[in-house]
C-alpha atoms as a PDB file:
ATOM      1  CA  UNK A   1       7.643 -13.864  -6.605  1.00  0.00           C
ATOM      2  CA  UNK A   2       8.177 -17.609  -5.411  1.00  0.00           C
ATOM      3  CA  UNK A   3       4.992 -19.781  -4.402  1.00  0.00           C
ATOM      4  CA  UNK A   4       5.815 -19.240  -0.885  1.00  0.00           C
ATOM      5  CA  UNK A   5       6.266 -15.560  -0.499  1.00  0.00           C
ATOM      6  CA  UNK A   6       3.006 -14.589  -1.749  1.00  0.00           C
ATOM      7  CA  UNK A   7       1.543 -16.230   1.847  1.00  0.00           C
ATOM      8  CA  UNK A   8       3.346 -13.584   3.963  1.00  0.00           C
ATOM      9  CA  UNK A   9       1.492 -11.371   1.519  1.00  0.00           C
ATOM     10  CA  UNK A  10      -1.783 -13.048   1.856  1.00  0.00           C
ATOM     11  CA  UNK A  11      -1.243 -13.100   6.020  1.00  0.00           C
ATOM     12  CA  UNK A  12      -0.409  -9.930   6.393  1.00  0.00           C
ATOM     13  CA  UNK A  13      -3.648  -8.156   4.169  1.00  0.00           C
ATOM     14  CA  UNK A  14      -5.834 -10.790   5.922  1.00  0.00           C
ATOM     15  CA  UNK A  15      -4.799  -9.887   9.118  1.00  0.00           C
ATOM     16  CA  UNK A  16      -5.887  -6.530   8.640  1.00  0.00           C
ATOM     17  CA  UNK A  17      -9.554  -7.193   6.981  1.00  0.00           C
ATOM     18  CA  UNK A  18     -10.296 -10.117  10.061  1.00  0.00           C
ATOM     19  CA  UNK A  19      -8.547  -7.641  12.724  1.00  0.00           C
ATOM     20  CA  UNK A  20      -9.436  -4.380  11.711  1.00  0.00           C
ATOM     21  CA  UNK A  21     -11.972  -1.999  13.114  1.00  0.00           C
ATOM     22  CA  UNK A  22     -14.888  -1.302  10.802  1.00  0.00           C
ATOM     23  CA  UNK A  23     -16.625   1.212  13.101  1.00  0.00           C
ATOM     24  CA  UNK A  24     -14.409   3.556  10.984  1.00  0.00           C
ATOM     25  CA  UNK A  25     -14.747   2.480   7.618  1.00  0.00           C
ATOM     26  CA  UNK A  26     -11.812   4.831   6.131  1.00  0.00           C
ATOM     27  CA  UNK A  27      -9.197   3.957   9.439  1.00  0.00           C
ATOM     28  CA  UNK A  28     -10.481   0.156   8.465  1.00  0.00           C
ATOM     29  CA  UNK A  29      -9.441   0.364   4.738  1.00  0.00           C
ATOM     30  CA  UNK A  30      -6.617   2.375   5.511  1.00  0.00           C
ATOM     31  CA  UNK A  31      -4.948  -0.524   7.553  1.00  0.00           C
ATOM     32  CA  UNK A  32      -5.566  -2.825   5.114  1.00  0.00           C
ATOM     33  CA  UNK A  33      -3.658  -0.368   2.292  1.00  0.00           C
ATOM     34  CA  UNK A  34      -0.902  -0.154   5.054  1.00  0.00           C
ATOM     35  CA  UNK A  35      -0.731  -4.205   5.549  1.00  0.00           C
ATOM     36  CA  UNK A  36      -0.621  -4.550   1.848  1.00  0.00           C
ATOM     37  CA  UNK A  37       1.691  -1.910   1.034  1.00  0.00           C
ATOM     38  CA  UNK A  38       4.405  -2.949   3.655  1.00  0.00           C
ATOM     39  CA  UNK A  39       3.735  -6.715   2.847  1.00  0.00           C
ATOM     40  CA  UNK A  40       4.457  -5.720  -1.102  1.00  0.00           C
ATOM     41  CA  UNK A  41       7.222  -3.461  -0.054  1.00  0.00           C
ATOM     42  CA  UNK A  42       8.777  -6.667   2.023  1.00  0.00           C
ATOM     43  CA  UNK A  43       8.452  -8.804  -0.486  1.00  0.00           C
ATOM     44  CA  UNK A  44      10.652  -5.879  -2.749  1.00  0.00           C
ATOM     45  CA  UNK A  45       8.005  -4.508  -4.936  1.00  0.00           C
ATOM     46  CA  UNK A  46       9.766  -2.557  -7.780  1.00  0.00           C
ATOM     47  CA  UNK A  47       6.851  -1.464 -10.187  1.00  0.00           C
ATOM     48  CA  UNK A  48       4.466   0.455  -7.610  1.00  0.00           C
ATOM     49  CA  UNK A  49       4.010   3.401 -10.693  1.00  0.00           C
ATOM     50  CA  UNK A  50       1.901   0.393 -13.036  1.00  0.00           C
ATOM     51  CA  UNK A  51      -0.669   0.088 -10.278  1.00  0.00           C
ATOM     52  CA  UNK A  52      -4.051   1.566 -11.410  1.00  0.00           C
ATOM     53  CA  UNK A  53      -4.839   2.926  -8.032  1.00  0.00           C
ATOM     54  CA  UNK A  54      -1.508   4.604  -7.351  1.00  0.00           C
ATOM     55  CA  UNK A  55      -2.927   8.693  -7.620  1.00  0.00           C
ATOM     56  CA  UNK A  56      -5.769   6.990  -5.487  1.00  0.00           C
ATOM     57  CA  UNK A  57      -6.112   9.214  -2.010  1.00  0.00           C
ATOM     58  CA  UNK A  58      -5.952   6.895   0.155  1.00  0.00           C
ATOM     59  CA  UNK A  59      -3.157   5.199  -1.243  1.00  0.00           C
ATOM     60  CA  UNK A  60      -0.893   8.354  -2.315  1.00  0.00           C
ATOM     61  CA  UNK A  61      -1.716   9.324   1.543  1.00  0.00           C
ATOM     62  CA  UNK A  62      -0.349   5.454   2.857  1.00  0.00           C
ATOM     63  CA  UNK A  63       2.474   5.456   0.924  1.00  0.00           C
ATOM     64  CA  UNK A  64       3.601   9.055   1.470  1.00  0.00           C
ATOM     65  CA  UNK A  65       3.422   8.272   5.505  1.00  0.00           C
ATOM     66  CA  UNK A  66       4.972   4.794   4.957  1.00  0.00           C
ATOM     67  CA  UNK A  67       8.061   6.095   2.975  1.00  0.00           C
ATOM     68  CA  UNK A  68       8.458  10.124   2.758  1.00  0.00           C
ATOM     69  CA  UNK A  69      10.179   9.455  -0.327  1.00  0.00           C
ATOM     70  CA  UNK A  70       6.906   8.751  -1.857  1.00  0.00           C
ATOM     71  CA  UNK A  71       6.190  12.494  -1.701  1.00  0.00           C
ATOM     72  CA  UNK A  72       8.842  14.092  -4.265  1.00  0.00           C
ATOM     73  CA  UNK A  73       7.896  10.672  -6.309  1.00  0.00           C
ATOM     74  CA  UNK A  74       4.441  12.082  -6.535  1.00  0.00           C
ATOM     75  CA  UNK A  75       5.697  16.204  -7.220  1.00  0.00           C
ATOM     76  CA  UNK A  76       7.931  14.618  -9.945  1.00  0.00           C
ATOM     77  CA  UNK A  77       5.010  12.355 -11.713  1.00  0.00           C
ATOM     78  CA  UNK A  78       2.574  15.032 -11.536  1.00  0.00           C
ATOM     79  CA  UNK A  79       4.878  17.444 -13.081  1.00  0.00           C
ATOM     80  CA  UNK A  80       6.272  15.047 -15.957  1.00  0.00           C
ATOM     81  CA  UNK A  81       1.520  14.631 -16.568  1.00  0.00           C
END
């Protein structure tokens, strides 16, 4: 990742914490999982499975609406333990 496209990265997830709605704290987190997870995806993020928080809910839930793929990635992971 260059200099340069880490600030679509940085726009994108800040977008989300200044715009978002924290009357519902879980929709407001949820947006900002979505803004980083498309802005990562964008940017042609490769290594998702060395993230600490990837069998986190509320990820595993973002990135399985985001990209249905994401759901046999998941059954196969679990399965392999």
């Amino acid at each position: 990742m260059g200099w340069c496209s880490g600030t679509g990265i940085f726009d994108d997830v800040l977008k989300a914490v200044l715009d978002g709605s924290k009357d519902d704290f879980y929709s407001y987190q949820k947006g900002i999982v979505e803004a980083l997870t498309n802005a990562m995806w964008r940017h042609d993020w490769d290594c998702e499975p060395d993230s600490d928080y990837l069998f986190n809910p509320l990820v595993k839930e973002v990135f399985c609406e985001l990209d249905p793929r994401w759901v046999d990635y998941y059954k196969e992971m679990e399965e392999d333990g």
